[in-house]
PDB file of N, CA and C in Angstrom:
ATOM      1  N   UNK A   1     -89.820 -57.870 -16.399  1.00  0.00           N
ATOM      2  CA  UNK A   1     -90.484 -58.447 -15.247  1.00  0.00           C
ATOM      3  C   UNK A   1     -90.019 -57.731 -13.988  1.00  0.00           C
ATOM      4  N   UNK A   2     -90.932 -57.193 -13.447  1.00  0.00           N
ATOM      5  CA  UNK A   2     -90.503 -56.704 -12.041  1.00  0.00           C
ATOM      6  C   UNK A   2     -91.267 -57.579 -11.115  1.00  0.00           C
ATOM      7  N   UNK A   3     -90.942 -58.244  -9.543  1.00  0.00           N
ATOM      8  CA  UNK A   3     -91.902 -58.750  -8.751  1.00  0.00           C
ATOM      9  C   UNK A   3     -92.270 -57.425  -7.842  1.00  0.00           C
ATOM     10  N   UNK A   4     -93.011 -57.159  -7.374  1.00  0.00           N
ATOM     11  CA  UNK A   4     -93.260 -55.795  -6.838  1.00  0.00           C
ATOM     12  C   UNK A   4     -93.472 -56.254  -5.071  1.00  0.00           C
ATOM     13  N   UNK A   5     -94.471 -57.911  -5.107  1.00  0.00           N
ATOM     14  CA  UNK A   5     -94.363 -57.738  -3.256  1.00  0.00           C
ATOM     15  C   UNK A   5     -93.682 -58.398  -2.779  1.00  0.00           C
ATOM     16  N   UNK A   6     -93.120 -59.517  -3.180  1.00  0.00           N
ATOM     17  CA  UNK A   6     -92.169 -60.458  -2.774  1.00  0.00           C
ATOM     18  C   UNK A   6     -92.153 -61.534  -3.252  1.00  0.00           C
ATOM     19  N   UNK A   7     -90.860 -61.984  -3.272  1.00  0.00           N
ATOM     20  CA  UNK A   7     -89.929 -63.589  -4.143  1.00  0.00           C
ATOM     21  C   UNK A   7     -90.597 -64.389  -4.117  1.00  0.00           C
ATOM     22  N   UNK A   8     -91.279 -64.633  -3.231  1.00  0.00           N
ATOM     23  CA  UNK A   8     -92.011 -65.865  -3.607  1.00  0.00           C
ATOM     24  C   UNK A   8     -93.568 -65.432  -4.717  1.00  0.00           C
ATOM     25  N   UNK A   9     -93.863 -64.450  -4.639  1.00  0.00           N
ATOM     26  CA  UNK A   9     -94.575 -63.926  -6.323  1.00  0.00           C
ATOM     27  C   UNK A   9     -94.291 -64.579  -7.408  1.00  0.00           C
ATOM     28  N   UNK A  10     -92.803 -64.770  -7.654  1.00  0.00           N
ATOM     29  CA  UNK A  10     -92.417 -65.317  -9.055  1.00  0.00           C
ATOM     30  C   UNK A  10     -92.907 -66.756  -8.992  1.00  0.00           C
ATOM     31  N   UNK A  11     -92.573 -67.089 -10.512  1.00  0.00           N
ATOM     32  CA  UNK A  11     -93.576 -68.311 -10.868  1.00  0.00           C
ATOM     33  C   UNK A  11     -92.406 -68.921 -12.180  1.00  0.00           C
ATOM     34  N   UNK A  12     -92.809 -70.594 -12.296  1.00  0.00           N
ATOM     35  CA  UNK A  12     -92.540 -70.967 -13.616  1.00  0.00           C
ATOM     36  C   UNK A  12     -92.856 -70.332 -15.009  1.00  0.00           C
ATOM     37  N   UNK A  13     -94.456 -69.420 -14.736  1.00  0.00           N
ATOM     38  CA  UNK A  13     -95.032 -68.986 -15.884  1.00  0.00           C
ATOM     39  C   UNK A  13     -94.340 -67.857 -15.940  1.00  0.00           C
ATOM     40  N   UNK A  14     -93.979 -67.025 -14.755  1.00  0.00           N
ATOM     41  CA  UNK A  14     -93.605 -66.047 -15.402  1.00  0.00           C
ATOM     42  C   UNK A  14     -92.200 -65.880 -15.772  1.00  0.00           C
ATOM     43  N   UNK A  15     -91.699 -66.838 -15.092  1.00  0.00           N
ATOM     44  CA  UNK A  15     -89.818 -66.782 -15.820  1.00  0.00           C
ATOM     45  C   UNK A  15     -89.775 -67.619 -16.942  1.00  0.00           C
ATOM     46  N   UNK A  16     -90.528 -68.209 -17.390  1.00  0.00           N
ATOM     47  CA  UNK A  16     -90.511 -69.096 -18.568  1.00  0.00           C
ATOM     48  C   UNK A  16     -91.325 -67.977 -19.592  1.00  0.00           C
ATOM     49  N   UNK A  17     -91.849 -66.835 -19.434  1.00  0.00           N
ATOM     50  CA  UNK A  17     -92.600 -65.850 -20.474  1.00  0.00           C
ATOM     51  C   UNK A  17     -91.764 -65.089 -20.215  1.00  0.00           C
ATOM     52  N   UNK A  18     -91.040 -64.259 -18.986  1.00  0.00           N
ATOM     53  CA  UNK A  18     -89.719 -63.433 -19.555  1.00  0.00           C
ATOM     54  C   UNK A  18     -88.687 -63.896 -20.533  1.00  0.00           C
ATOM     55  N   UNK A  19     -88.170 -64.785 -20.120  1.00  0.00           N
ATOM     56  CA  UNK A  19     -87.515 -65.921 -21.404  1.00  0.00           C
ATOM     57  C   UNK A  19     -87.886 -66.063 -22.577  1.00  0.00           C
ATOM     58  N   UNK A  20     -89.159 -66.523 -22.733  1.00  0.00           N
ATOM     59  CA  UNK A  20     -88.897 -66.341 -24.575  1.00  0.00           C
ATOM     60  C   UNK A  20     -89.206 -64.673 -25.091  1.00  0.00           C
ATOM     61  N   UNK A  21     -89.814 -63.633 -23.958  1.00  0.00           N
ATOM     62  CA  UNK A  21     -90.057 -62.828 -24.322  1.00  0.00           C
ATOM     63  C   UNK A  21     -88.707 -61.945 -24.509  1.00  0.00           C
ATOM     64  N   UNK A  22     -87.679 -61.947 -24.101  1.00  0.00           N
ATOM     65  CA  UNK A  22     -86.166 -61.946 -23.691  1.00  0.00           C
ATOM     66  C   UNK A  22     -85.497 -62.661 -25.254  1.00  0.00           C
ATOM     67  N   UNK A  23     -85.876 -64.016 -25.462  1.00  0.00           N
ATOM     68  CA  UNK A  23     -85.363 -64.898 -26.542  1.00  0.00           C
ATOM     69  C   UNK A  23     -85.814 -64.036 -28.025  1.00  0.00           C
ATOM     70  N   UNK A  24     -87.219 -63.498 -28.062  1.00  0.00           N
ATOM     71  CA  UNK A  24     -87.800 -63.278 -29.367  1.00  0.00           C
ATOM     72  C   UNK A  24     -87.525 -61.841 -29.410  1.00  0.00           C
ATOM     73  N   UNK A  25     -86.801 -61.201 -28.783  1.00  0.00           N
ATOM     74  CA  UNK A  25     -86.051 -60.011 -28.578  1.00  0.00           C
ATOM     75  C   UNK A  25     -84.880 -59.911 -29.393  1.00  0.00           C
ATOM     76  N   UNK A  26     -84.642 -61.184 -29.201  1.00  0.00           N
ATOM     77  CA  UNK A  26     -82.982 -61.324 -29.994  1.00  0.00           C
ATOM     78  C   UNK A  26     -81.516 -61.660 -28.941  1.00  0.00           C
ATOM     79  N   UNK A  27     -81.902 -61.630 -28.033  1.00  0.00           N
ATOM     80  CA  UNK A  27     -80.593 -62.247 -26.911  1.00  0.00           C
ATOM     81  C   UNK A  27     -79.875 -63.400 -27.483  1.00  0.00           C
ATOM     82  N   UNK A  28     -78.368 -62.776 -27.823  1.00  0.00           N
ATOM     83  CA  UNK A  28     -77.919 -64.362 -27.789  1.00  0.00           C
ATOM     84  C   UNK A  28     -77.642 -65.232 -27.116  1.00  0.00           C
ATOM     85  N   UNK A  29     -77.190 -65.198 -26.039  1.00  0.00           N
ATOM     86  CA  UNK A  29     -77.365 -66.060 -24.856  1.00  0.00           C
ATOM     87  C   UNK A  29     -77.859 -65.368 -23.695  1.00  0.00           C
ATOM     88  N   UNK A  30     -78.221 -66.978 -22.317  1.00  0.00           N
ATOM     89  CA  UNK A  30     -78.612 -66.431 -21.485  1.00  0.00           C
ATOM     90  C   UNK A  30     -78.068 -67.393 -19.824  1.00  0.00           C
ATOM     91  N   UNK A  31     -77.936 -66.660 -19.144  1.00  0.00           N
ATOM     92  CA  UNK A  31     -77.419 -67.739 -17.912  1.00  0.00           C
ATOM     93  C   UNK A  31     -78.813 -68.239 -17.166  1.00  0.00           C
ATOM     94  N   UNK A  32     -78.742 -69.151 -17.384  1.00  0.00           N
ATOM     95  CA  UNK A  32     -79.823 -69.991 -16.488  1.00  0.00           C
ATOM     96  C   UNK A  32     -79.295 -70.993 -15.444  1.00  0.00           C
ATOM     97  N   UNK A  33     -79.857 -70.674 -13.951  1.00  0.00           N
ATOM     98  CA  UNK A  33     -79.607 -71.315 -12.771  1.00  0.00           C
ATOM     99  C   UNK A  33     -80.311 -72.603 -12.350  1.00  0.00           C
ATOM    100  N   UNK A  34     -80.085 -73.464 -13.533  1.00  0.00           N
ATOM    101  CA  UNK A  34     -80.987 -74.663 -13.119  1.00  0.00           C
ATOM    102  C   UNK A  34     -80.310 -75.692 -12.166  1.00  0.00           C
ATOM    103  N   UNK A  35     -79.234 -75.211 -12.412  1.00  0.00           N
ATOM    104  CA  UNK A  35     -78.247 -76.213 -11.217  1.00  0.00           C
ATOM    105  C   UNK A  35     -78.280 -75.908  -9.697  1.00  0.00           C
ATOM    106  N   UNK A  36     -79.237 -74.980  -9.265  1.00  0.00           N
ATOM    107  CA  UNK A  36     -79.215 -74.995  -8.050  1.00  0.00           C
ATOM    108  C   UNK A  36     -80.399 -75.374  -7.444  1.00  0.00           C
ATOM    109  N   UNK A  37     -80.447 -76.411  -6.643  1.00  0.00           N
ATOM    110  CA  UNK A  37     -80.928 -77.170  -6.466  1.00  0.00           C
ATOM    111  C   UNK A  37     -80.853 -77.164  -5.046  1.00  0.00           C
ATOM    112  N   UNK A  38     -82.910 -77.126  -4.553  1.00  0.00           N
ATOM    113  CA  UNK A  38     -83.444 -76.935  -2.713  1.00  0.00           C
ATOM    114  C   UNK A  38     -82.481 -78.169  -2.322  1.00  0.00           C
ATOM    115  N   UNK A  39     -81.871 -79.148  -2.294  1.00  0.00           N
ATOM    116  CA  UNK A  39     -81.251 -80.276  -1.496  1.00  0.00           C
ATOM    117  C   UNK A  39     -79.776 -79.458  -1.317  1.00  0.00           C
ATOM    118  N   UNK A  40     -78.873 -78.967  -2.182  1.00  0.00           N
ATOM    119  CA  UNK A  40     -77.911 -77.722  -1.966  1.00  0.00           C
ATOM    120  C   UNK A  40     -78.022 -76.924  -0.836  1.00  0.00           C
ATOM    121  N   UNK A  41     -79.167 -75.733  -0.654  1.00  0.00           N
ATOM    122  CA  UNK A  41     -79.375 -74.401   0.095  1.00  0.00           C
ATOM    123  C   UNK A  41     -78.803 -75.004   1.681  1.00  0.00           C
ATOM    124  N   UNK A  42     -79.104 -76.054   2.105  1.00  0.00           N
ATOM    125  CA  UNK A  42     -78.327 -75.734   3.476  1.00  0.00           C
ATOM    126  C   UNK A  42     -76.870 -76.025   3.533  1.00  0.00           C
ATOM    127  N   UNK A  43     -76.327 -76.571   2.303  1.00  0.00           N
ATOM    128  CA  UNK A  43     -74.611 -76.868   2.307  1.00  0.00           C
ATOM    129  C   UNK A  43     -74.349 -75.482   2.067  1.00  0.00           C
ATOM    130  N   UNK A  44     -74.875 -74.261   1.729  1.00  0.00           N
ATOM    131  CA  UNK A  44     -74.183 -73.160   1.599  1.00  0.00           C
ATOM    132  C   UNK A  44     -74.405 -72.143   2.818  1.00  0.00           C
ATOM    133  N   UNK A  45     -74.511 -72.573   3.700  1.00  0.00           N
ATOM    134  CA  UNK A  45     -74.932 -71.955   5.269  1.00  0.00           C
ATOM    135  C   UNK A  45     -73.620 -71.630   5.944  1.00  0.00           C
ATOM    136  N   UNK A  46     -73.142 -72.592   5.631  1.00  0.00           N
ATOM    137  CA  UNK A  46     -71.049 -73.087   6.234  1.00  0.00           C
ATOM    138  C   UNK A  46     -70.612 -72.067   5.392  1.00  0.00           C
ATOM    139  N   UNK A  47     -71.019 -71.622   4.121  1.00  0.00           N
ATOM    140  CA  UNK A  47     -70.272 -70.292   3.433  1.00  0.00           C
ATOM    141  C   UNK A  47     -69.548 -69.300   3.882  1.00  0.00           C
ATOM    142  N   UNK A  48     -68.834 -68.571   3.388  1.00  0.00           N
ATOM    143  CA  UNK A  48     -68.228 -67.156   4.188  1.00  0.00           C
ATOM    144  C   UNK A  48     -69.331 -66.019   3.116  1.00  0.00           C
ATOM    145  N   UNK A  49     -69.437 -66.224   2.051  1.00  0.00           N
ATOM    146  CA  UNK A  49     -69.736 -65.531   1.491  1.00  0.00           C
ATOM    147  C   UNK A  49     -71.541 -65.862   0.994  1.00  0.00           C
ATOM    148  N   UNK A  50     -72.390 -66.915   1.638  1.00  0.00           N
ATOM    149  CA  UNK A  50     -73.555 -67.329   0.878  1.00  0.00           C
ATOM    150  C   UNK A  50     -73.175 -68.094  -0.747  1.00  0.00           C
ATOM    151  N   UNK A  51     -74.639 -67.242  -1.507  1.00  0.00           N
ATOM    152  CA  UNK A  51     -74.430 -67.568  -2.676  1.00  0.00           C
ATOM    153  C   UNK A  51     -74.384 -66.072  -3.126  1.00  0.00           C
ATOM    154  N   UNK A  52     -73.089 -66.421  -4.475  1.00  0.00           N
ATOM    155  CA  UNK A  52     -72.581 -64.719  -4.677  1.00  0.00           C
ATOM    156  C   UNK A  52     -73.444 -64.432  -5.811  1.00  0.00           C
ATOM    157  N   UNK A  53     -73.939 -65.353  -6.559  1.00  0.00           N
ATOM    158  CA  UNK A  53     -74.892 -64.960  -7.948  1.00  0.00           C
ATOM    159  C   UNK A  53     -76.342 -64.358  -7.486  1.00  0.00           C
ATOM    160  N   UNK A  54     -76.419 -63.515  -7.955  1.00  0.00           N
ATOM    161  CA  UNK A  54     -77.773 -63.154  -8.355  1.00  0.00           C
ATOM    162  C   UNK A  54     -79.020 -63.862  -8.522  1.00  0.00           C
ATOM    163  N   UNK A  55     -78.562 -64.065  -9.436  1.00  0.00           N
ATOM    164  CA  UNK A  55     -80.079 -65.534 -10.112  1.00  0.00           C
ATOM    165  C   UNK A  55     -80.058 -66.261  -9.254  1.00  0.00           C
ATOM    166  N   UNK A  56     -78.743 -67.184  -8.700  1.00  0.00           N
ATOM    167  CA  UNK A  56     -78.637 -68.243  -8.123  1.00  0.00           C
ATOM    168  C   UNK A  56     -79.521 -67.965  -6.571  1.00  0.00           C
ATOM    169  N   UNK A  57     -78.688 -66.834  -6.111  1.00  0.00           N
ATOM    170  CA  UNK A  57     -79.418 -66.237  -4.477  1.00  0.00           C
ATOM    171  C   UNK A  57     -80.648 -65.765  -4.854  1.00  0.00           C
ATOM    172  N   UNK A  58     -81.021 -65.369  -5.666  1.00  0.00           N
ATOM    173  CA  UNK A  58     -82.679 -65.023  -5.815  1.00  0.00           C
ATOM    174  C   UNK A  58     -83.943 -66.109  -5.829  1.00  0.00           C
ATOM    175  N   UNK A  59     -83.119 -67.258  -6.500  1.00  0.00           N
ATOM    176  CA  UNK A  59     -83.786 -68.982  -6.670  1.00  0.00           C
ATOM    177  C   UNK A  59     -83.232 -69.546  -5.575  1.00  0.00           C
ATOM    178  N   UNK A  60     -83.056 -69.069  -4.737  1.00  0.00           N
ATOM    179  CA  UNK A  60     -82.352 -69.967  -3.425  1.00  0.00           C
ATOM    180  C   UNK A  60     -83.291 -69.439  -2.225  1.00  0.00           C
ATOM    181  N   UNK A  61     -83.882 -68.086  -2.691  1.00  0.00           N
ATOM    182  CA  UNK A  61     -84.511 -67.539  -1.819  1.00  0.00           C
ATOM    183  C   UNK A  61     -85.867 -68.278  -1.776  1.00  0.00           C
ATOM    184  N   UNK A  62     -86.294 -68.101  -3.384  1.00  0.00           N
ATOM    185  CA  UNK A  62     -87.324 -68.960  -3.650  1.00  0.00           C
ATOM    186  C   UNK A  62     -88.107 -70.066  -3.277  1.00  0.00           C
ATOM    187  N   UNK A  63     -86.637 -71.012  -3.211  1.00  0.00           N
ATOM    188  CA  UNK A  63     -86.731 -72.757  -3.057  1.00  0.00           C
ATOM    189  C   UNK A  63     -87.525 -72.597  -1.049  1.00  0.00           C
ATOM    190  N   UNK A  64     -86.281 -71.808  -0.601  1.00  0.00           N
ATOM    191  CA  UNK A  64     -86.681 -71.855   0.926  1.00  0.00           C
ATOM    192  C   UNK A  64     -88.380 -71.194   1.434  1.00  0.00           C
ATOM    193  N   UNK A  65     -88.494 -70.298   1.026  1.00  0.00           N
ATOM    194  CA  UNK A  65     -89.583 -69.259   0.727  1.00  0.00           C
ATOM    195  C   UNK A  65     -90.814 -70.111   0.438  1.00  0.00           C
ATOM    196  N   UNK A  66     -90.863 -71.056  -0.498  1.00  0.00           N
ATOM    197  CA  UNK A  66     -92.014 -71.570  -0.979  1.00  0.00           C
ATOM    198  C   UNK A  66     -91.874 -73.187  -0.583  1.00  0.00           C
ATOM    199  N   UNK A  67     -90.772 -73.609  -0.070  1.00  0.00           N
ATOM    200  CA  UNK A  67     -90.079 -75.505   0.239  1.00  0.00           C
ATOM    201  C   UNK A  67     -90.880 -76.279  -1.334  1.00  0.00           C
ATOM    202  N   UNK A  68     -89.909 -75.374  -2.380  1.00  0.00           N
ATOM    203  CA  UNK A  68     -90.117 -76.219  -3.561  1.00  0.00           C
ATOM    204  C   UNK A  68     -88.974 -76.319  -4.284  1.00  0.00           C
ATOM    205  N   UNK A  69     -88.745 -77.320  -5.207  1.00  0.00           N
ATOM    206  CA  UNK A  69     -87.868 -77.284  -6.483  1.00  0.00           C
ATOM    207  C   UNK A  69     -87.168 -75.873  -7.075  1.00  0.00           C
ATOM    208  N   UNK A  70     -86.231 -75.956  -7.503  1.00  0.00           N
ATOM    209  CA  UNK A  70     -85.730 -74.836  -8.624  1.00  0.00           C
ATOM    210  C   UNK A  70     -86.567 -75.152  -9.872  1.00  0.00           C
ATOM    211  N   UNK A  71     -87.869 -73.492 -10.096  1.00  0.00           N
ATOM    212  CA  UNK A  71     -88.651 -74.366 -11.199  1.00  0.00           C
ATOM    213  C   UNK A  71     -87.899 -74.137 -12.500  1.00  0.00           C
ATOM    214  N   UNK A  72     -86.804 -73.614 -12.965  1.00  0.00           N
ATOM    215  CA  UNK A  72     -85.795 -73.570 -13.692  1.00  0.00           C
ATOM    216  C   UNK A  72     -85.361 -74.852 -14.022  1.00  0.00           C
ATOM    217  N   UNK A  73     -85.131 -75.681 -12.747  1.00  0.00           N
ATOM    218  CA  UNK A  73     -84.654 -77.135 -12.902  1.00  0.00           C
ATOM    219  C   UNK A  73     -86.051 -77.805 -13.695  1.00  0.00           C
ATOM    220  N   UNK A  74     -87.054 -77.654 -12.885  1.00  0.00           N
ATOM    221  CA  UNK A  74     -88.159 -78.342 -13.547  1.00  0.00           C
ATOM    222  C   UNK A  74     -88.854 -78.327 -14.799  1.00  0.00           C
ATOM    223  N   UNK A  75     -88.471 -77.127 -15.255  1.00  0.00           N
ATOM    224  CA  UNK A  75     -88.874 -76.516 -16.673  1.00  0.00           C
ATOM    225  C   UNK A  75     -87.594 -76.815 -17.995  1.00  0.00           C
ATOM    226  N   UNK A  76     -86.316 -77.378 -17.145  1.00  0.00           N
ATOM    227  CA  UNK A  76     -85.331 -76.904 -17.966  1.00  0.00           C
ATOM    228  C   UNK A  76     -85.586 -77.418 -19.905  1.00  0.00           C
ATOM    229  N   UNK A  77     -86.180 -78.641 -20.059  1.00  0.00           N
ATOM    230  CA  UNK A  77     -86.461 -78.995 -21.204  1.00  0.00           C
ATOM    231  C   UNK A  77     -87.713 -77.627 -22.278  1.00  0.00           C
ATOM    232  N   UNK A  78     -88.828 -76.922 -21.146  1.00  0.00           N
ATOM    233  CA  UNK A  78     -89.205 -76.120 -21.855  1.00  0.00           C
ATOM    234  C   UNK A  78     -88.417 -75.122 -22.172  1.00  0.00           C
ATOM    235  N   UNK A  79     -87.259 -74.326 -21.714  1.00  0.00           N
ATOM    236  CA  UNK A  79     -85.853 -73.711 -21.870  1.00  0.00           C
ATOM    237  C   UNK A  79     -85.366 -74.102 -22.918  1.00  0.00           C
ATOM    238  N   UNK A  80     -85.160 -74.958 -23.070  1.00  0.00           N
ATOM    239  CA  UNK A  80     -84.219 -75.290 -24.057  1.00  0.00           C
ATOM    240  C   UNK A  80     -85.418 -75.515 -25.341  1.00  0.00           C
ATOM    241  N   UNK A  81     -86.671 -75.936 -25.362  1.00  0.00           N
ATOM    242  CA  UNK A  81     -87.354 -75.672 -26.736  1.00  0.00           C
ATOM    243  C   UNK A  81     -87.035 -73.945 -27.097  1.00  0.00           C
ATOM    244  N   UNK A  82     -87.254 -73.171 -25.886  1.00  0.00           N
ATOM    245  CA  UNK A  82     -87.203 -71.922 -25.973  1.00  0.00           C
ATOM    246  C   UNK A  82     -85.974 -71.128 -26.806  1.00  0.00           C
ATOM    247  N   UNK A  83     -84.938 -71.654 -26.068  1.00  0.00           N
ATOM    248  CA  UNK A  83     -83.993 -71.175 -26.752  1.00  0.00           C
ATOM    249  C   UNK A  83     -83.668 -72.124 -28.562  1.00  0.00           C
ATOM    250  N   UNK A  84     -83.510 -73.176 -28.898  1.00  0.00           N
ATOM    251  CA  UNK A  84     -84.184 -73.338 -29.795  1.00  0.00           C
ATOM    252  C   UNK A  84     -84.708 -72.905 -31.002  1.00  0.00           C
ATOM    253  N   UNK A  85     -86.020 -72.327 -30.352  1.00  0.00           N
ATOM    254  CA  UNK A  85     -86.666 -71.768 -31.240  1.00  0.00           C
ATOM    255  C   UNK A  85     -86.410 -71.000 -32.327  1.00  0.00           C
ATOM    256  N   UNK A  86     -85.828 -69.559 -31.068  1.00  0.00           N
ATOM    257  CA  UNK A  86     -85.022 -68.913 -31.087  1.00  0.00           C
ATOM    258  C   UNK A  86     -83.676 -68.073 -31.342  1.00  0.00           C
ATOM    259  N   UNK A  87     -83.316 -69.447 -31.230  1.00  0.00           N
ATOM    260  CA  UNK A  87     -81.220 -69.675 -31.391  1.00  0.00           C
ATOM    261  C   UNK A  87     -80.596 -68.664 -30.335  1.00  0.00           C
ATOM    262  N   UNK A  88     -80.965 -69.129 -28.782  1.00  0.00           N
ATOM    263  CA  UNK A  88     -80.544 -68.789 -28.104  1.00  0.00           C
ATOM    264  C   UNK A  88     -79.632 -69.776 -27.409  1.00  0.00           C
ATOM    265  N   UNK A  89     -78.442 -69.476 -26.785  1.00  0.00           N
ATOM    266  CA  UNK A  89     -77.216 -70.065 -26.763  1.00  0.00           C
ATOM    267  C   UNK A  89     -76.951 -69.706 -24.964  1.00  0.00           C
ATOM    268  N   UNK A  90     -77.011 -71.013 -24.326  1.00  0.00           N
ATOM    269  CA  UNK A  90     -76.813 -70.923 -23.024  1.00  0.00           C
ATOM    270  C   UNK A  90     -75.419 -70.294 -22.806  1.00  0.00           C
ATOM    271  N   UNK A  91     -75.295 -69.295 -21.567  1.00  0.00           N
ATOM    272  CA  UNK A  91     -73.616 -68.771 -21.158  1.00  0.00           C
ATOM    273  C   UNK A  91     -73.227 -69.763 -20.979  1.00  0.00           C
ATOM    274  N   UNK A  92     -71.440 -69.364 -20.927  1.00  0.00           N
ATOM    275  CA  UNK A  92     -70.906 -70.487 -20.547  1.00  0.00           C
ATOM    276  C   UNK A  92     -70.874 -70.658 -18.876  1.00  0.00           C
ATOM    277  N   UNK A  93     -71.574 -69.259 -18.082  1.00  0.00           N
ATOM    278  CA  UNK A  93     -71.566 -69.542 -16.645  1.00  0.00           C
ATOM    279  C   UNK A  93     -72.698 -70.606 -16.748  1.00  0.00           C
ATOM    280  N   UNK A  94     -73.786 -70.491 -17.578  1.00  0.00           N
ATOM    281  CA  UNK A  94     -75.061 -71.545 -17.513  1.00  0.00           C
ATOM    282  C   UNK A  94     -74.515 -72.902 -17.230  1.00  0.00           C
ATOM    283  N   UNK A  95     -73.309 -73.502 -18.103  1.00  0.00           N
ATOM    284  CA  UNK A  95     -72.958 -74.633 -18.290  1.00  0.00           C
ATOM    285  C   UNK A  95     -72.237 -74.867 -16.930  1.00  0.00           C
ATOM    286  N   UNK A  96     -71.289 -73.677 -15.958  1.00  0.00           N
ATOM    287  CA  UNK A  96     -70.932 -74.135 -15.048  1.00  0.00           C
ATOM    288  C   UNK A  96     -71.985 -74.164 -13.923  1.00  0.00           C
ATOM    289  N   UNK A  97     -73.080 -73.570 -13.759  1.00  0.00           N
ATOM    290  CA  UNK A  97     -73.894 -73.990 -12.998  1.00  0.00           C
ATOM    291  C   UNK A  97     -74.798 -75.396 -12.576  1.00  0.00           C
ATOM    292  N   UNK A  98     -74.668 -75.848 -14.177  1.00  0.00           N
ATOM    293  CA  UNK A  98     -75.141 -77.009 -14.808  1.00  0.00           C
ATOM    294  C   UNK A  98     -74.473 -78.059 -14.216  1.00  0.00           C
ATOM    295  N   UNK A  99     -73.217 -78.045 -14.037  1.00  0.00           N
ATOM    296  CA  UNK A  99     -72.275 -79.023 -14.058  1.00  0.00           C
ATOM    297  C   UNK A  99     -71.860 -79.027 -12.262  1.00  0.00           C
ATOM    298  N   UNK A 100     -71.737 -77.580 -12.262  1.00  0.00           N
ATOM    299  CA  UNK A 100     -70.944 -77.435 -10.467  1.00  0.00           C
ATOM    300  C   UNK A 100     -72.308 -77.538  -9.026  1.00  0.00           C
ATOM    301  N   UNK A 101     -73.400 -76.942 -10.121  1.00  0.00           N
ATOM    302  CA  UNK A 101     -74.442 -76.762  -8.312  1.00  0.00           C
ATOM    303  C   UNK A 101     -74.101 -74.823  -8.603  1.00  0.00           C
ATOM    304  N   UNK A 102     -73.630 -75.245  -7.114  1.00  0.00           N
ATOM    305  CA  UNK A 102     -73.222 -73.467  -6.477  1.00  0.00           C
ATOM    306  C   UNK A 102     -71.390 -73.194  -6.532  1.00  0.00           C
ATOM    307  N   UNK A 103     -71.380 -72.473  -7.337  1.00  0.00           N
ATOM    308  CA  UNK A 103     -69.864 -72.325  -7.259  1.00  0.00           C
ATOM    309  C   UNK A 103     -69.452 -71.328  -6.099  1.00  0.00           C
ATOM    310  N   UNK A 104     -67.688 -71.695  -6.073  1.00  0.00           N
ATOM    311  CA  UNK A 104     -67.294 -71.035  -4.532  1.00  0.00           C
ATOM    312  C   UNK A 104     -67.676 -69.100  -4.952  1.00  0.00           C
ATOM    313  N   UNK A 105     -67.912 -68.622  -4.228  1.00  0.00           N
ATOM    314  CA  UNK A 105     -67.655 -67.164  -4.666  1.00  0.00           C
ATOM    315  C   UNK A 105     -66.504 -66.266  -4.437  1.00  0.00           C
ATOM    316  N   UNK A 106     -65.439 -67.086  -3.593  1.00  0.00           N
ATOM    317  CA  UNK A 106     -64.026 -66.730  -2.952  1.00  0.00           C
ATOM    318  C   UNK A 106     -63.173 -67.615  -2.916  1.00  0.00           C
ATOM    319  N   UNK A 107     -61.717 -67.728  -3.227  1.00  0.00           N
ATOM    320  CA  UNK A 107     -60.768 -69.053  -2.928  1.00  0.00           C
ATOM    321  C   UNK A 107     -61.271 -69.524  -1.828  1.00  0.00           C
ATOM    322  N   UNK A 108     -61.389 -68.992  -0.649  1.00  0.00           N
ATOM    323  CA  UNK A 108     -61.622 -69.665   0.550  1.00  0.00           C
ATOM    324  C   UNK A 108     -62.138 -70.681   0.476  1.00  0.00           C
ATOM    325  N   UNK A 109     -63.571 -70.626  -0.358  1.00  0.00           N
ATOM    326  CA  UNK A 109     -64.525 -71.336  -0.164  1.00  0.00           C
ATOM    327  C   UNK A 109     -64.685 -73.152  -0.968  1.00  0.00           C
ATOM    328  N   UNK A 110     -63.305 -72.682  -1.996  1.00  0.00           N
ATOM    329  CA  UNK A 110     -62.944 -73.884  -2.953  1.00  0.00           C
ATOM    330  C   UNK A 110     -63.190 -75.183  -2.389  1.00  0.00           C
ATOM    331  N   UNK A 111     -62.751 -75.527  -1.206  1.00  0.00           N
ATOM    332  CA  UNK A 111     -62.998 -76.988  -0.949  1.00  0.00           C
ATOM    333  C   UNK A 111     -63.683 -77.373   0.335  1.00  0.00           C
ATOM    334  N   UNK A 112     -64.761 -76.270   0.305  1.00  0.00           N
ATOM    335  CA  UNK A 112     -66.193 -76.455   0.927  1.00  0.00           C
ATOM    336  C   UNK A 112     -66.822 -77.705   0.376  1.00  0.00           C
ATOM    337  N   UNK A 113     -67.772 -78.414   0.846  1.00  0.00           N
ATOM    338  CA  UNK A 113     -68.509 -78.803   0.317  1.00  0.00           C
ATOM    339  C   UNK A 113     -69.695 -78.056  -0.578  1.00  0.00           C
ATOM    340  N   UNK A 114     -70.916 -78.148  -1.051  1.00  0.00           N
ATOM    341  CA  UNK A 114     -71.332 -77.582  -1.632  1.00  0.00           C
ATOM    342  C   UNK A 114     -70.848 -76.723  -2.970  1.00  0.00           C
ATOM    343  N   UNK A 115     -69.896 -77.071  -3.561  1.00  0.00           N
ATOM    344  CA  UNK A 115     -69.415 -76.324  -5.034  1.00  0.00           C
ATOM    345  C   UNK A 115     -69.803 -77.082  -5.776  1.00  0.00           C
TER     346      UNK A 115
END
């Protein structure tokens, strides 16, 4: 998947068809950013560093870009048929995203709000 004009291009359909197309490939696991969540994006403003992930800052761009949901969050049950299917095995960063939101990206940032 490449987006070619800009972030807000991407879609549920199409990150949910890179995914199993990614899954039926043979990946054994995969990090998915469903834990970051549009009610989050302005607690990470106070940051020193933003958001340091990839996925995470790319779906953060998203949420603001379009004033919608993480459709990752919204899809997460079709994800998980996906992987599933499959026998694809969430990272274990998946699970801390799952659990934390946005993690710090520097000690500094440890007892920010927003982690």
């Amino acid at each position: 998947m490449c987006i070619r004009d800009s972030i807000e291009d991407l879609s549920a359909a199409v990150m949910l068809e890179v995914i199993e197309e990614q899954a039926a490939q043979g990946v054994d696991y995969m990090t998915i950013h469903a834990g970051v969540l549009v009610q989050h994006i302005p607690l990470t403003t106070r940051r020193i560093t933003g958001i340091v992930s990839r996925g995470g800052s790319i779906l953060a761009e998203w949420m603001v870009k379009n004033h919608r949901q993480n459709f990752l969050y919204e899809h997460f049950e079709e994800i998980c048929r996906i992987f599933q299917k499959y026998d694809v095995s969430f990272s274990p960063v998946s699970y801390t995203h799952l659990a934390r939101r946005i993690l710090p990206g520097i000690a500094a940032l440890t007892p920010v709000s927003g982690q």
